[in-house]
C-alpha atoms as a PDB file:
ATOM      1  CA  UNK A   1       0.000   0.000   0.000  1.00  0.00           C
ATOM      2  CA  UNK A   2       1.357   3.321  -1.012  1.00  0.00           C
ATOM      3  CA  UNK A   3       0.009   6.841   0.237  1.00  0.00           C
ATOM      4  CA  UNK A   4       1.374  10.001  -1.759  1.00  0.00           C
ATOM      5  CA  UNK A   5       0.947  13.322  -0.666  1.00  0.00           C
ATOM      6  CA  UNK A   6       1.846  16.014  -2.777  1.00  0.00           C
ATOM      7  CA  UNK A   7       1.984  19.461  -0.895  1.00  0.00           C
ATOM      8  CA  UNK A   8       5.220  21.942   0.324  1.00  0.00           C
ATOM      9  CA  UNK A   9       6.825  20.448   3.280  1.00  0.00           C
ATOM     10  CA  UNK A  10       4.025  18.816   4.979  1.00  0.00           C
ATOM     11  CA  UNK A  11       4.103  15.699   2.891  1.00  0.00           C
ATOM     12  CA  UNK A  12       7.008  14.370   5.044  1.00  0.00           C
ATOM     13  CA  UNK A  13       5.300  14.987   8.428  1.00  0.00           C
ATOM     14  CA  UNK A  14       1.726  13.941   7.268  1.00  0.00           C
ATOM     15  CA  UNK A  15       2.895  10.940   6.277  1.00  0.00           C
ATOM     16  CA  UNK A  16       5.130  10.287   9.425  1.00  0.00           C
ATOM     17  CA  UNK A  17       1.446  10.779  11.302  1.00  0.00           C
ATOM     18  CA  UNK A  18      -0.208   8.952   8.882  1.00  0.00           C
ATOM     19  CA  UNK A  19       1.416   5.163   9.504  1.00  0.00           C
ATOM     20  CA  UNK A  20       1.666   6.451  13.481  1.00  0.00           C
ATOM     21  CA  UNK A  21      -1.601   6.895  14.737  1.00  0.00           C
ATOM     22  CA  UNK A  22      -2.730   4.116  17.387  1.00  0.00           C
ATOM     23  CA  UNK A  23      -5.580   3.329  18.264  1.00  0.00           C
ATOM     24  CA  UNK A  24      -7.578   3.424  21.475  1.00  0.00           C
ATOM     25  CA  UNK A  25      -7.831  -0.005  23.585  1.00  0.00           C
ATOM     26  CA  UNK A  26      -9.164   1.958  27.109  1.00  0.00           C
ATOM     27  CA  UNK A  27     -12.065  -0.113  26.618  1.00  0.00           C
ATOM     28  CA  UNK A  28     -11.847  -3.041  24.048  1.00  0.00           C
ATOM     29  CA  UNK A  29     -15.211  -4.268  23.332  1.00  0.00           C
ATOM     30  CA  UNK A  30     -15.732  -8.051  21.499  1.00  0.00           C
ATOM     31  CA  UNK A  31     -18.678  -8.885  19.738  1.00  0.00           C
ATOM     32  CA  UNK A  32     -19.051 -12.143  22.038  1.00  0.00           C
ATOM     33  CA  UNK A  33     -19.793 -10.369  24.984  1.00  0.00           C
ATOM     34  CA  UNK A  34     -22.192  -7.520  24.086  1.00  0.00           C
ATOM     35  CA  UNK A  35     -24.980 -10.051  23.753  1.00  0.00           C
ATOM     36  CA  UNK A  36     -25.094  -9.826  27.778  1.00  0.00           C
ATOM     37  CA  UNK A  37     -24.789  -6.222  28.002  1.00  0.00           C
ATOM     38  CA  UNK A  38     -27.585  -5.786  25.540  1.00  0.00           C
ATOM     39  CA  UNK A  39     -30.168  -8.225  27.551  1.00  0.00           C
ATOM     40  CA  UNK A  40     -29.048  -6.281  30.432  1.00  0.00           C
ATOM     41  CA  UNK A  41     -30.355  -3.145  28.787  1.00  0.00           C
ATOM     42  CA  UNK A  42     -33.433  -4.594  27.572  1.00  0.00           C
ATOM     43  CA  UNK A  43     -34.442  -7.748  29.729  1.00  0.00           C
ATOM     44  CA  UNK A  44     -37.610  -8.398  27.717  1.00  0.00           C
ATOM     45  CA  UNK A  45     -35.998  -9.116  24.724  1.00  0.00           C
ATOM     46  CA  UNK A  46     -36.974 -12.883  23.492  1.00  0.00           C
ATOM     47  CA  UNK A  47     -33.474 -14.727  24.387  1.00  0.00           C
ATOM     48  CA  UNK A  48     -34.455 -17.463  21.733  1.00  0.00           C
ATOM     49  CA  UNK A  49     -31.693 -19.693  23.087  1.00  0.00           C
ATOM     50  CA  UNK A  50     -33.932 -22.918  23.460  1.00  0.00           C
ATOM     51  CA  UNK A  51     -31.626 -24.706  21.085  1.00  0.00           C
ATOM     52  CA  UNK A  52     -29.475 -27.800  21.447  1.00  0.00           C
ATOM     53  CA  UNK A  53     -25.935 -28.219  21.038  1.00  0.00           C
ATOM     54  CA  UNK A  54     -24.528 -30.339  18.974  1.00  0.00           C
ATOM     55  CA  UNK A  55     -21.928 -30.831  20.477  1.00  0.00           C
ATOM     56  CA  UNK A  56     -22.732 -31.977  24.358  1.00  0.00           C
ATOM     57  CA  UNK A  57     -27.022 -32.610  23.184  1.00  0.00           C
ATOM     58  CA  UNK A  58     -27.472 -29.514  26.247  1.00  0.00           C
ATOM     59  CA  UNK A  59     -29.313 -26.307  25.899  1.00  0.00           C
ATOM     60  CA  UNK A  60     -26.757 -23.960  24.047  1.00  0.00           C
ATOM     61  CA  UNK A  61     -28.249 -21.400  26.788  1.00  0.00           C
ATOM     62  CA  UNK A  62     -25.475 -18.836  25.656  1.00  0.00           C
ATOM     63  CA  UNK A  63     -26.361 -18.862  22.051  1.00  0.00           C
ATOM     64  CA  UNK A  64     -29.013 -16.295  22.388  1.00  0.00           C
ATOM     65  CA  UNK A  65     -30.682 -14.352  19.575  1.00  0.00           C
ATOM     66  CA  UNK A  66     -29.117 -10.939  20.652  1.00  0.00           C
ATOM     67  CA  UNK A  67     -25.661 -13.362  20.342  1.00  0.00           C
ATOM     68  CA  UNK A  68     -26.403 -14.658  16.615  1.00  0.00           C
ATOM     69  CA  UNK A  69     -27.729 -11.225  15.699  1.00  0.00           C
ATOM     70  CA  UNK A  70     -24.329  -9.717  16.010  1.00  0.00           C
ATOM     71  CA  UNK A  71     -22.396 -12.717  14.527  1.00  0.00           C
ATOM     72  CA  UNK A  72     -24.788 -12.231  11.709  1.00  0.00           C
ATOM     73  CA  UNK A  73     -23.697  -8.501  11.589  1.00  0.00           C
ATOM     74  CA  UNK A  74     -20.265  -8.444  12.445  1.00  0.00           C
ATOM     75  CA  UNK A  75     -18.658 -12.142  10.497  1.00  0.00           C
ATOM     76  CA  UNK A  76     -21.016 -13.069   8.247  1.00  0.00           C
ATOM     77  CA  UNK A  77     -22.020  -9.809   6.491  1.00  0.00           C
ATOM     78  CA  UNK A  78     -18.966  -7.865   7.741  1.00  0.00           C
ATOM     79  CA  UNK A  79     -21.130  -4.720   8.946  1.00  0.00           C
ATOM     80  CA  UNK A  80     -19.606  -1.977  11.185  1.00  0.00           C
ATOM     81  CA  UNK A  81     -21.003  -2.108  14.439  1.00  0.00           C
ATOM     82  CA  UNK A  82     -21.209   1.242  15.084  1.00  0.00           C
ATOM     83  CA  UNK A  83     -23.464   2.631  12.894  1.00  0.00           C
ATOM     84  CA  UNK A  84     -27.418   2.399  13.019  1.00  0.00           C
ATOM     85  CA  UNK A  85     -28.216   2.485   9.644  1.00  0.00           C
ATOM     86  CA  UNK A  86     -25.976  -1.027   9.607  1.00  0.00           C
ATOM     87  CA  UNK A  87     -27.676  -2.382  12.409  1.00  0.00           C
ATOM     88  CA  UNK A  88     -31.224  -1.202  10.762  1.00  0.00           C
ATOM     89  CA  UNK A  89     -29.683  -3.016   7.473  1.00  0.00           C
ATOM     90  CA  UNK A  90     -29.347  -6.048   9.298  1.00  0.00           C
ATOM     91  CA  UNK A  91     -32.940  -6.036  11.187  1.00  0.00           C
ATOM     92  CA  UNK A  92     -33.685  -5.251   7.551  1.00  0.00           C
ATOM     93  CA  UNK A  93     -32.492  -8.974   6.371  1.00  0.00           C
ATOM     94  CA  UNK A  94     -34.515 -10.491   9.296  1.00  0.00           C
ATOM     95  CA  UNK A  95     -37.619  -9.126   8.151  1.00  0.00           C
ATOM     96  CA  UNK A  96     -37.049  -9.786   4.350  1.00  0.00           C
ATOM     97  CA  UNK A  97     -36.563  -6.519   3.055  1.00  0.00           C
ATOM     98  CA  UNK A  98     -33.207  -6.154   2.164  1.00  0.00           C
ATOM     99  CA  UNK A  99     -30.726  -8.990   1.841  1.00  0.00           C
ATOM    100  CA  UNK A 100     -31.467 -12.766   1.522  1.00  0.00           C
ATOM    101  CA  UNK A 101     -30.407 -14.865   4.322  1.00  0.00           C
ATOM    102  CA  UNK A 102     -28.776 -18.055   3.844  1.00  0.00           C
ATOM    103  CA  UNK A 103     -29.229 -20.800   6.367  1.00  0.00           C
ATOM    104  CA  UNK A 104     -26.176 -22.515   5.761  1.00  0.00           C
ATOM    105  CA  UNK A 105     -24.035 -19.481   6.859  1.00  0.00           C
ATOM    106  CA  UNK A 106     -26.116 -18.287   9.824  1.00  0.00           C
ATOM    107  CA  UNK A 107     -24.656 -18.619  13.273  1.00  0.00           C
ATOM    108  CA  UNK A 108     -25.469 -21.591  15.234  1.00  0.00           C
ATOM    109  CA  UNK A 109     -26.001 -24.093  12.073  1.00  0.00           C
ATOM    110  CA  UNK A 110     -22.910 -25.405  12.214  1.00  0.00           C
ATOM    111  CA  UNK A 111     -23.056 -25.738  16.412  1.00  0.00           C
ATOM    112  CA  UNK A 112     -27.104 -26.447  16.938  1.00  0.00           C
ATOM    113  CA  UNK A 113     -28.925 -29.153  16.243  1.00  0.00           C
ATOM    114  CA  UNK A 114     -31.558 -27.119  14.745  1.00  0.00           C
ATOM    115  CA  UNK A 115     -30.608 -24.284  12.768  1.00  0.00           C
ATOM    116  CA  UNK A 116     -32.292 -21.203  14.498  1.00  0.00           C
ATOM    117  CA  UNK A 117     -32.902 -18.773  11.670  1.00  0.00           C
ATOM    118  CA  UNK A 118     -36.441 -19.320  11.026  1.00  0.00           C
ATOM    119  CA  UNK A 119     -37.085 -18.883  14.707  1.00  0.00           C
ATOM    120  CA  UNK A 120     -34.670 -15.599  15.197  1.00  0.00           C
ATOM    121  CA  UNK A 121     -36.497 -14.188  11.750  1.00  0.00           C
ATOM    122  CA  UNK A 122     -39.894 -14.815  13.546  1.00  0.00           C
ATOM    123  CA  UNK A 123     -38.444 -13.232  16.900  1.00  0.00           C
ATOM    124  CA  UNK A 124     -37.108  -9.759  15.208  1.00  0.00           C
ATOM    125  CA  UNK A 125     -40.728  -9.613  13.009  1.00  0.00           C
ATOM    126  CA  UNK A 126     -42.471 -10.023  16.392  1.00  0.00           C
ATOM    127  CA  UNK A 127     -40.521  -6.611  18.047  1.00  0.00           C
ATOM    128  CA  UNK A 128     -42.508  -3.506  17.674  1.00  0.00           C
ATOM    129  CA  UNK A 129     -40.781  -1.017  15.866  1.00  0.00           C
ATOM    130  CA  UNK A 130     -39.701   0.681  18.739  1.00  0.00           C
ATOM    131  CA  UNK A 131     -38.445  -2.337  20.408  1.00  0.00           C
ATOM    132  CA  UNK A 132     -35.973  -2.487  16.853  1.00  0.00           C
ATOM    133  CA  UNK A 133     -34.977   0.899  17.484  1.00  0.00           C
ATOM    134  CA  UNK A 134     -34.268   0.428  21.249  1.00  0.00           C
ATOM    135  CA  UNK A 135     -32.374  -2.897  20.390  1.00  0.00           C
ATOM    136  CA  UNK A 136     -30.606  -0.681  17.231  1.00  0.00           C
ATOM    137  CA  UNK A 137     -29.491   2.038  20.253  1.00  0.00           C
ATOM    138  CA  UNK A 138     -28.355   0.137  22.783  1.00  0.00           C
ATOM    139  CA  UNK A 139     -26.085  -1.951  19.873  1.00  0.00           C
ATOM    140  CA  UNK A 140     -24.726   1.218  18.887  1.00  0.00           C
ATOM    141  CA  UNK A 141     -24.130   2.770  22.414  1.00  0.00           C
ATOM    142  CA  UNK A 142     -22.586  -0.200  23.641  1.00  0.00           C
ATOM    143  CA  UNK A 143     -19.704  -0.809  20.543  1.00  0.00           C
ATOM    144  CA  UNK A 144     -19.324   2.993  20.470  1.00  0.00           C
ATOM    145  CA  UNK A 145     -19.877   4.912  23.537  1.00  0.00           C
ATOM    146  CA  UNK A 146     -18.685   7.624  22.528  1.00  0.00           C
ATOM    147  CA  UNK A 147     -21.621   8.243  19.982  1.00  0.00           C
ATOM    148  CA  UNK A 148     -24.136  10.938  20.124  1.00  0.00           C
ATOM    149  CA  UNK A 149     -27.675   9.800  21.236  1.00  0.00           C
ATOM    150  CA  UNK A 150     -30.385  11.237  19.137  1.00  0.00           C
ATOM    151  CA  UNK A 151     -33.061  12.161  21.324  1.00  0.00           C
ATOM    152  CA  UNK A 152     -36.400  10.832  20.246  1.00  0.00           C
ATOM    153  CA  UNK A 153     -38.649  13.798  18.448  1.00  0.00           C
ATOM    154  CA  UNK A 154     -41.427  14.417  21.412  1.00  0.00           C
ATOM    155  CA  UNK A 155     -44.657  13.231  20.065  1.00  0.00           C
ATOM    156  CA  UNK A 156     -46.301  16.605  20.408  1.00  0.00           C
ATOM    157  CA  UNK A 157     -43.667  18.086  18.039  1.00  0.00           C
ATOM    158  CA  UNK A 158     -45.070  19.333  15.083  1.00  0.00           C
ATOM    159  CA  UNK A 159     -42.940  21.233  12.039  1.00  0.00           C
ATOM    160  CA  UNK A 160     -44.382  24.470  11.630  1.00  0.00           C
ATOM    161  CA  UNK A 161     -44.584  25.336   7.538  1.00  0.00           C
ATOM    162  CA  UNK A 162     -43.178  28.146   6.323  1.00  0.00           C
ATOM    163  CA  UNK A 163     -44.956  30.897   5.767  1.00  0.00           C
ATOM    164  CA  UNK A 164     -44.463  31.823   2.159  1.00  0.00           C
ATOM    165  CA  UNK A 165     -45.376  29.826  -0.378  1.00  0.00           C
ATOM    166  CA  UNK A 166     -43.401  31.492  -3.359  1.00  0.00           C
ATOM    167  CA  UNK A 167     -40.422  29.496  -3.814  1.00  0.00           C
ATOM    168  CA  UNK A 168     -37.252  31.426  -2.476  1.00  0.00           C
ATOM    169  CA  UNK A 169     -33.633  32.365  -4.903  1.00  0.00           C
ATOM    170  CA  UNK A 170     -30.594  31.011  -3.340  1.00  0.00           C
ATOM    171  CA  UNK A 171     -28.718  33.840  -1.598  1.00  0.00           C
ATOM    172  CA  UNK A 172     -25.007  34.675  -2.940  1.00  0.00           C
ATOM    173  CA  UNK A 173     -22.043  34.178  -2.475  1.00  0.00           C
ATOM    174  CA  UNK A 174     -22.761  29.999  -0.546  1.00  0.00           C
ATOM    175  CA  UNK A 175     -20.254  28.480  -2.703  1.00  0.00           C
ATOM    176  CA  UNK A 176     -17.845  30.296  -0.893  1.00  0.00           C
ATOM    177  CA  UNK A 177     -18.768  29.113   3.040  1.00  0.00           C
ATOM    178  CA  UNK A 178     -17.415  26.073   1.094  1.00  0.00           C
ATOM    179  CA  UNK A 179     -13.788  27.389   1.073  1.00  0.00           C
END
């Protein structure tokens, strides 16, 4: 990989910082343990972890839905996990809207005896929309803490029109704010 940076004298330095910068561990975060944090957030979440291992023919009580939810998102489609519209992409391909699910790469076929993903499709249609949105926030919070929560529009918040109806000429000069 090869970065080139043409400018006067800063080329050298930039690309000194470039190949330097670290990155953050105060608080390393793997996608096996968030499952817990997020039915700690939301404890009425369906846990959907009725299945049996194939391995020791026991409940795979650790295999939750919240736990194959961000396998799905994190290995097998390769999403960020700090982003809601990826995690809204994702709850999109449980519900059948966006991308086609395949059963033979979904978590927990290769280690259950019964391969979960009609049940976990079922489980994310039943949510309300609100309960995706809650489970969508409390994903993002938890892999990026340092993201902004939106606050919820109240419901008594209406936009208020404007009050001319002739359309309005673009004021001068804007192109150069872009400077």
């Amino acid at each position: 990989m090869s970065v080139t940076i043409l400018g006067s004298g800063v080329g050298k330095s930039l690309h000194r910082n470039l190949f330097s910068i670290q990155p953050a561990y105060a608080q390393r975060i793997t996608p096996g343990d968030v499952w817990q944090l997020v039915y700690q957030q939301l404890p009425d979440l369906p846990r959907e972890n009725k299945y049996i291992s194939k391995e020791n023919g026991k409940v795979a009580e650790t295999n939750t839905l919240v736990n194959r939810l961000i396998r799905y998102h994190v290995y097998t489609k390769g999403r960020a996990p700090i982003y809601r519209l990826d995690w809204k992409l994702t709850l999109a391909d449980y519900l059948g809207a966006n991308e086609i699910m395949y059963d033979a790469t979904y978590p927990g076929n290769d280690s259950l005896r019964e391969n979960p993903i009609d049940g976990d499709k079922a489980a994310i249609a039943r949510l309300t929309h609100s309960q995706r949105d809650a489970l969508v926030q409390v994903l993002v919070n938890i892999f990026n803490p340092t993201s902004q929560n939106t606050p919820s529009p109240s419901p008594d918040t209406t936009a208020t029109p404007s009050k001319s109806t002739t359309p309005q000429s673009p004021q001068r000069g804007g192109a150069e704010l872009l400077r």
